[in-house]
C-alpha atoms as a PDB file:
ATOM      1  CA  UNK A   1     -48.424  27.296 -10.007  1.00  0.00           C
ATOM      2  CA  UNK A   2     -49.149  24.515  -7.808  1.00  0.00           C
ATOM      3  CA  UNK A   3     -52.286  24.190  -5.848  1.00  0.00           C
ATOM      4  CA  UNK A   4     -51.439  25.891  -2.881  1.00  0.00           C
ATOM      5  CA  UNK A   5     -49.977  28.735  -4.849  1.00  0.00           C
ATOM      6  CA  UNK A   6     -53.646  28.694  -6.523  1.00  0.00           C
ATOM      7  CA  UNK A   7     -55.389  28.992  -2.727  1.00  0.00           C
ATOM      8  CA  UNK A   8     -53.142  31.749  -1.944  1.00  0.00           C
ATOM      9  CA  UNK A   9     -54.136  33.745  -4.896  1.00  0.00           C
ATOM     10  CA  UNK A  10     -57.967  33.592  -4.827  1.00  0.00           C
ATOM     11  CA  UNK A  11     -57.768  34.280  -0.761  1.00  0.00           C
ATOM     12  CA  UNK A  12     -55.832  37.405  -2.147  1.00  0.00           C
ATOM     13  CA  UNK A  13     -57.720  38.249  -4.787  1.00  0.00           C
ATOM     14  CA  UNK A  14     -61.147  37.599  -3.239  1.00  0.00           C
ATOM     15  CA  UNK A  15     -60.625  38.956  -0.085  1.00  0.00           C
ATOM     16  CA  UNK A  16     -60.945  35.638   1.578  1.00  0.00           C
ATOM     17  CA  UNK A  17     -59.341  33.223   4.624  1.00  0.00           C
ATOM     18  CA  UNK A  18     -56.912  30.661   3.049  1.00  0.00           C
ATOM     19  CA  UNK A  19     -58.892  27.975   4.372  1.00  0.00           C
ATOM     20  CA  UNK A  20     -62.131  29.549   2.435  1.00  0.00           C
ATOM     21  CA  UNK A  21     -60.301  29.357  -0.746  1.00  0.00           C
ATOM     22  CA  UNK A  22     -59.047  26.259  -0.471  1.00  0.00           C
ATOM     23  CA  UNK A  23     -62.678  24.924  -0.024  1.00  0.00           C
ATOM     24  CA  UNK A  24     -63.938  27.172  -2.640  1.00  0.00           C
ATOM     25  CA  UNK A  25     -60.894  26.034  -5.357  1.00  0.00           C
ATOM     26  CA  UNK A  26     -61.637  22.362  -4.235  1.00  0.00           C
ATOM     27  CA  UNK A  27     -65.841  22.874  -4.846  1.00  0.00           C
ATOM     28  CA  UNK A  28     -64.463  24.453  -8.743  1.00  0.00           C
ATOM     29  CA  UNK A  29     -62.451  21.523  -9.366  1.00  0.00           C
ATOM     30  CA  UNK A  30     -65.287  18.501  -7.937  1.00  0.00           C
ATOM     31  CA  UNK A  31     -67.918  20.687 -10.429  1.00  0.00           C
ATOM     32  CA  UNK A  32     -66.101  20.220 -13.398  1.00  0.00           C
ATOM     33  CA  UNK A  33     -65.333  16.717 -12.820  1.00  0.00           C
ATOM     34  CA  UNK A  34     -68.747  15.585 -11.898  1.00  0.00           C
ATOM     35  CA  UNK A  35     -69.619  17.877 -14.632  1.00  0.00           C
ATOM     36  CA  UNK A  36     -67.745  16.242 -17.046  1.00  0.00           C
ATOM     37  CA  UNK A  37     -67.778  12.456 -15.869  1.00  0.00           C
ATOM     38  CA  UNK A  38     -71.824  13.038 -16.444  1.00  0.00           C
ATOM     39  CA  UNK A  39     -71.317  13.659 -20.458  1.00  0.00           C
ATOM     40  CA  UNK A  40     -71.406  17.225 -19.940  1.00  0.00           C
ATOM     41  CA  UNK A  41     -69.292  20.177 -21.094  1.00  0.00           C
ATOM     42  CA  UNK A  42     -68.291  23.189 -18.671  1.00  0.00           C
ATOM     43  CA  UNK A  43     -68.041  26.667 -20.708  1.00  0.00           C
ATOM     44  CA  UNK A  44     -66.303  29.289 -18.235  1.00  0.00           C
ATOM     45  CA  UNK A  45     -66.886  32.592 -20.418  1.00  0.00           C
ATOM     46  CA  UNK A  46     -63.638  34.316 -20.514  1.00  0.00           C
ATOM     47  CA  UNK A  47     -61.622  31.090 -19.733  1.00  0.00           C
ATOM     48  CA  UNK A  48     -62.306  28.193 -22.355  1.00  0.00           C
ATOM     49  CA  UNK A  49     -64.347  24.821 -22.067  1.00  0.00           C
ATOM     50  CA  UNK A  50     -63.539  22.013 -20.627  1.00  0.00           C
ATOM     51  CA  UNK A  51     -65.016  18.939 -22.397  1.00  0.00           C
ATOM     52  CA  UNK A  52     -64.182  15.273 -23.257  1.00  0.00           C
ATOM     53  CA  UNK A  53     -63.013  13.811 -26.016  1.00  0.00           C
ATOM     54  CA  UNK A  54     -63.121  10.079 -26.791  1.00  0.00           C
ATOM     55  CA  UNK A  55     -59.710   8.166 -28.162  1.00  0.00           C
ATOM     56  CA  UNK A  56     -60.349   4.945 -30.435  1.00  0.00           C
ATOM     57  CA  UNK A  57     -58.682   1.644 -29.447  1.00  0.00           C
ATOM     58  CA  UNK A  58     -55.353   1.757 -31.358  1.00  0.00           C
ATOM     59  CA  UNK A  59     -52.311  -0.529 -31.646  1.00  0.00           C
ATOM     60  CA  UNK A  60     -49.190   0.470 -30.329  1.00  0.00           C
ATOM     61  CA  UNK A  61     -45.270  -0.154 -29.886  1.00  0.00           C
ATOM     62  CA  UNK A  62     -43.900  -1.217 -26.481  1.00  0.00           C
ATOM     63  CA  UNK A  63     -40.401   1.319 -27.107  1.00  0.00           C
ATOM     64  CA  UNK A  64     -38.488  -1.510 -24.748  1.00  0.00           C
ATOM     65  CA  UNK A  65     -38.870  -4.545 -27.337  1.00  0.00           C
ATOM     66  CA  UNK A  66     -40.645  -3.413 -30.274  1.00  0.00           C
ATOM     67  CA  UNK A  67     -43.663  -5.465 -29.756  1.00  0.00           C
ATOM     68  CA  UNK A  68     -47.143  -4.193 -30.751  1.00  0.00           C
ATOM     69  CA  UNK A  69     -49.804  -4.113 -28.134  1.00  0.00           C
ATOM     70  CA  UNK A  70     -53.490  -3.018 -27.925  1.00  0.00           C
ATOM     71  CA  UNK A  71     -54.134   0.496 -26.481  1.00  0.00           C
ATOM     72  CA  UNK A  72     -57.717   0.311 -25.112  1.00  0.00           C
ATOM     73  CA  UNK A  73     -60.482   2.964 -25.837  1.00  0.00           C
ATOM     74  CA  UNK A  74     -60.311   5.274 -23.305  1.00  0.00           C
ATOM     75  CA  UNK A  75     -61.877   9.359 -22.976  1.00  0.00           C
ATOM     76  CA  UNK A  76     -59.506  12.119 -21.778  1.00  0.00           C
ATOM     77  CA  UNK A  77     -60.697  15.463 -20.591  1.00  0.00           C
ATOM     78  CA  UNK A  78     -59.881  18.473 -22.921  1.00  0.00           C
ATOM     79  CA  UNK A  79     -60.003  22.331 -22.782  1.00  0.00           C
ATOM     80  CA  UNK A  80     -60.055  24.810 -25.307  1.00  0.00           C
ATOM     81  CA  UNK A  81     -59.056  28.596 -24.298  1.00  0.00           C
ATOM     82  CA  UNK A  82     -61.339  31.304 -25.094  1.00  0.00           C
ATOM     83  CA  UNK A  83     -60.568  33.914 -27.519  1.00  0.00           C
ATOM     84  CA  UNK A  84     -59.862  36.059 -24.401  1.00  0.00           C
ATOM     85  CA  UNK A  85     -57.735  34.427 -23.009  1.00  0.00           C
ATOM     86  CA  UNK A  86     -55.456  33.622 -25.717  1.00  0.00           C
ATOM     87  CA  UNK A  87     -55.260  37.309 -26.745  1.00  0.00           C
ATOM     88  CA  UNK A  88     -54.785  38.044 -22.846  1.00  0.00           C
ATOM     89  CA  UNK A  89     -51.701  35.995 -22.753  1.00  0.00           C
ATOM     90  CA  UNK A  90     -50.458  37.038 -26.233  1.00  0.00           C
ATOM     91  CA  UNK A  91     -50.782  40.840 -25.727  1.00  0.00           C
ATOM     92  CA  UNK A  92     -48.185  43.270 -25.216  1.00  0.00           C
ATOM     93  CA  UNK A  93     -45.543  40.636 -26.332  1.00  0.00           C
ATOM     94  CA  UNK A  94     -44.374  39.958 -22.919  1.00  0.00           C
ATOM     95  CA  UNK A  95     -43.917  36.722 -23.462  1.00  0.00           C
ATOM     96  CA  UNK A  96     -40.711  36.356 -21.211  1.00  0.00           C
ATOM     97  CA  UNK A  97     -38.929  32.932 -23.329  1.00  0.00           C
ATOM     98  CA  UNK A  98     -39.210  34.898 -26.488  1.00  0.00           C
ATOM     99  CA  UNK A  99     -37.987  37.914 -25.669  1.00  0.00           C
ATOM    100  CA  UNK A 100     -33.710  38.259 -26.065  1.00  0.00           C
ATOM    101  CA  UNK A 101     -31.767  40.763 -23.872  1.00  0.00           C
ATOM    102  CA  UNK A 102     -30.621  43.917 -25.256  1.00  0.00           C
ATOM    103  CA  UNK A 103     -27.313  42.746 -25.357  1.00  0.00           C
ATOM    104  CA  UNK A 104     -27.900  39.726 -27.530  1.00  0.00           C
ATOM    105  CA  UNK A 105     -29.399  42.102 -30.320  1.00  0.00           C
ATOM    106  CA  UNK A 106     -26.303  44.276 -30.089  1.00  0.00           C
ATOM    107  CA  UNK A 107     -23.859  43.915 -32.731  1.00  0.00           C
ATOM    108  CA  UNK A 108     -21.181  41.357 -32.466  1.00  0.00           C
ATOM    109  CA  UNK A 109     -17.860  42.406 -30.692  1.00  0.00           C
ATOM    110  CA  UNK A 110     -14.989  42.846 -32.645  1.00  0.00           C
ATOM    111  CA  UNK A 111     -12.639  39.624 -32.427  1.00  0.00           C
ATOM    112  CA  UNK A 112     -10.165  40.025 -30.182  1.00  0.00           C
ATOM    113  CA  UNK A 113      -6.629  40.188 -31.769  1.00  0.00           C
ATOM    114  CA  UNK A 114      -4.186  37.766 -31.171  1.00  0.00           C
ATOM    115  CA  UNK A 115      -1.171  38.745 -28.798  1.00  0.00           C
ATOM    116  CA  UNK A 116       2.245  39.476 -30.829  1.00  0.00           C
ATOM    117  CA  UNK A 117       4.549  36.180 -30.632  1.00  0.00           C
ATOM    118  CA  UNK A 118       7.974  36.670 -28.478  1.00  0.00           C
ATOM    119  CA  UNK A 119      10.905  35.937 -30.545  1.00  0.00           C
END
């Protein structure tokens, strides 16, 4: 789901103009940045929490030539699912990449039998 797949959906689901949702998805998305670039974590009960989480300086390979380089310090935003939304998405067993058609669970088909040979 892209972002204007996103729009579409909460002007759907909220009963609101396009443009509306747009504004109110973009206001959702500048709160939990400014949220987080202040130190802060965002719970969204039901959703998960955004937070951030700090990465040490490290030394690294550049894959092209093998030769180690510093990898600065840096802090990368992280979320965490709720509880309710990871038994949301694993309920039911719907999940559509695990699931095999009927037919692969079938048993095999008998190997075909070789045609007789012309003398």
């Amino acid at each position: 789901m892209n972002h204007a797949d996103l729009v579409a959906k909460v002007a759907s689901n909220a009963d609101l103009s396009k443009e509306s949702a747009s504004q109110a998805v973009e206001a959702v998305a500048k709160a939990i940045s400014e949220s987080l670039n202040a130190g802060e974590e965002v719970r969204y009960s039901g959703l998960g929490i955004f937070d951030i989480s700090a990465r040490a300086a490290r030394q690294g390979r550049n894959p092209q030539t093998g030769e180690a380089i510093a990898i600065a310090a840096s802090k990368v935003a992280r979320f965490r699912a709720a509880k309710s939304l990871k038994d949301t998405l694993n309920a039911g067993g719907d999940d559509k990449k695990a699931a095999k058609p009927a037919a692969a669970k079938a048993a095999p088909k008998a190997a075909a039998k070789p045609a007789p040979k012309k003398k």
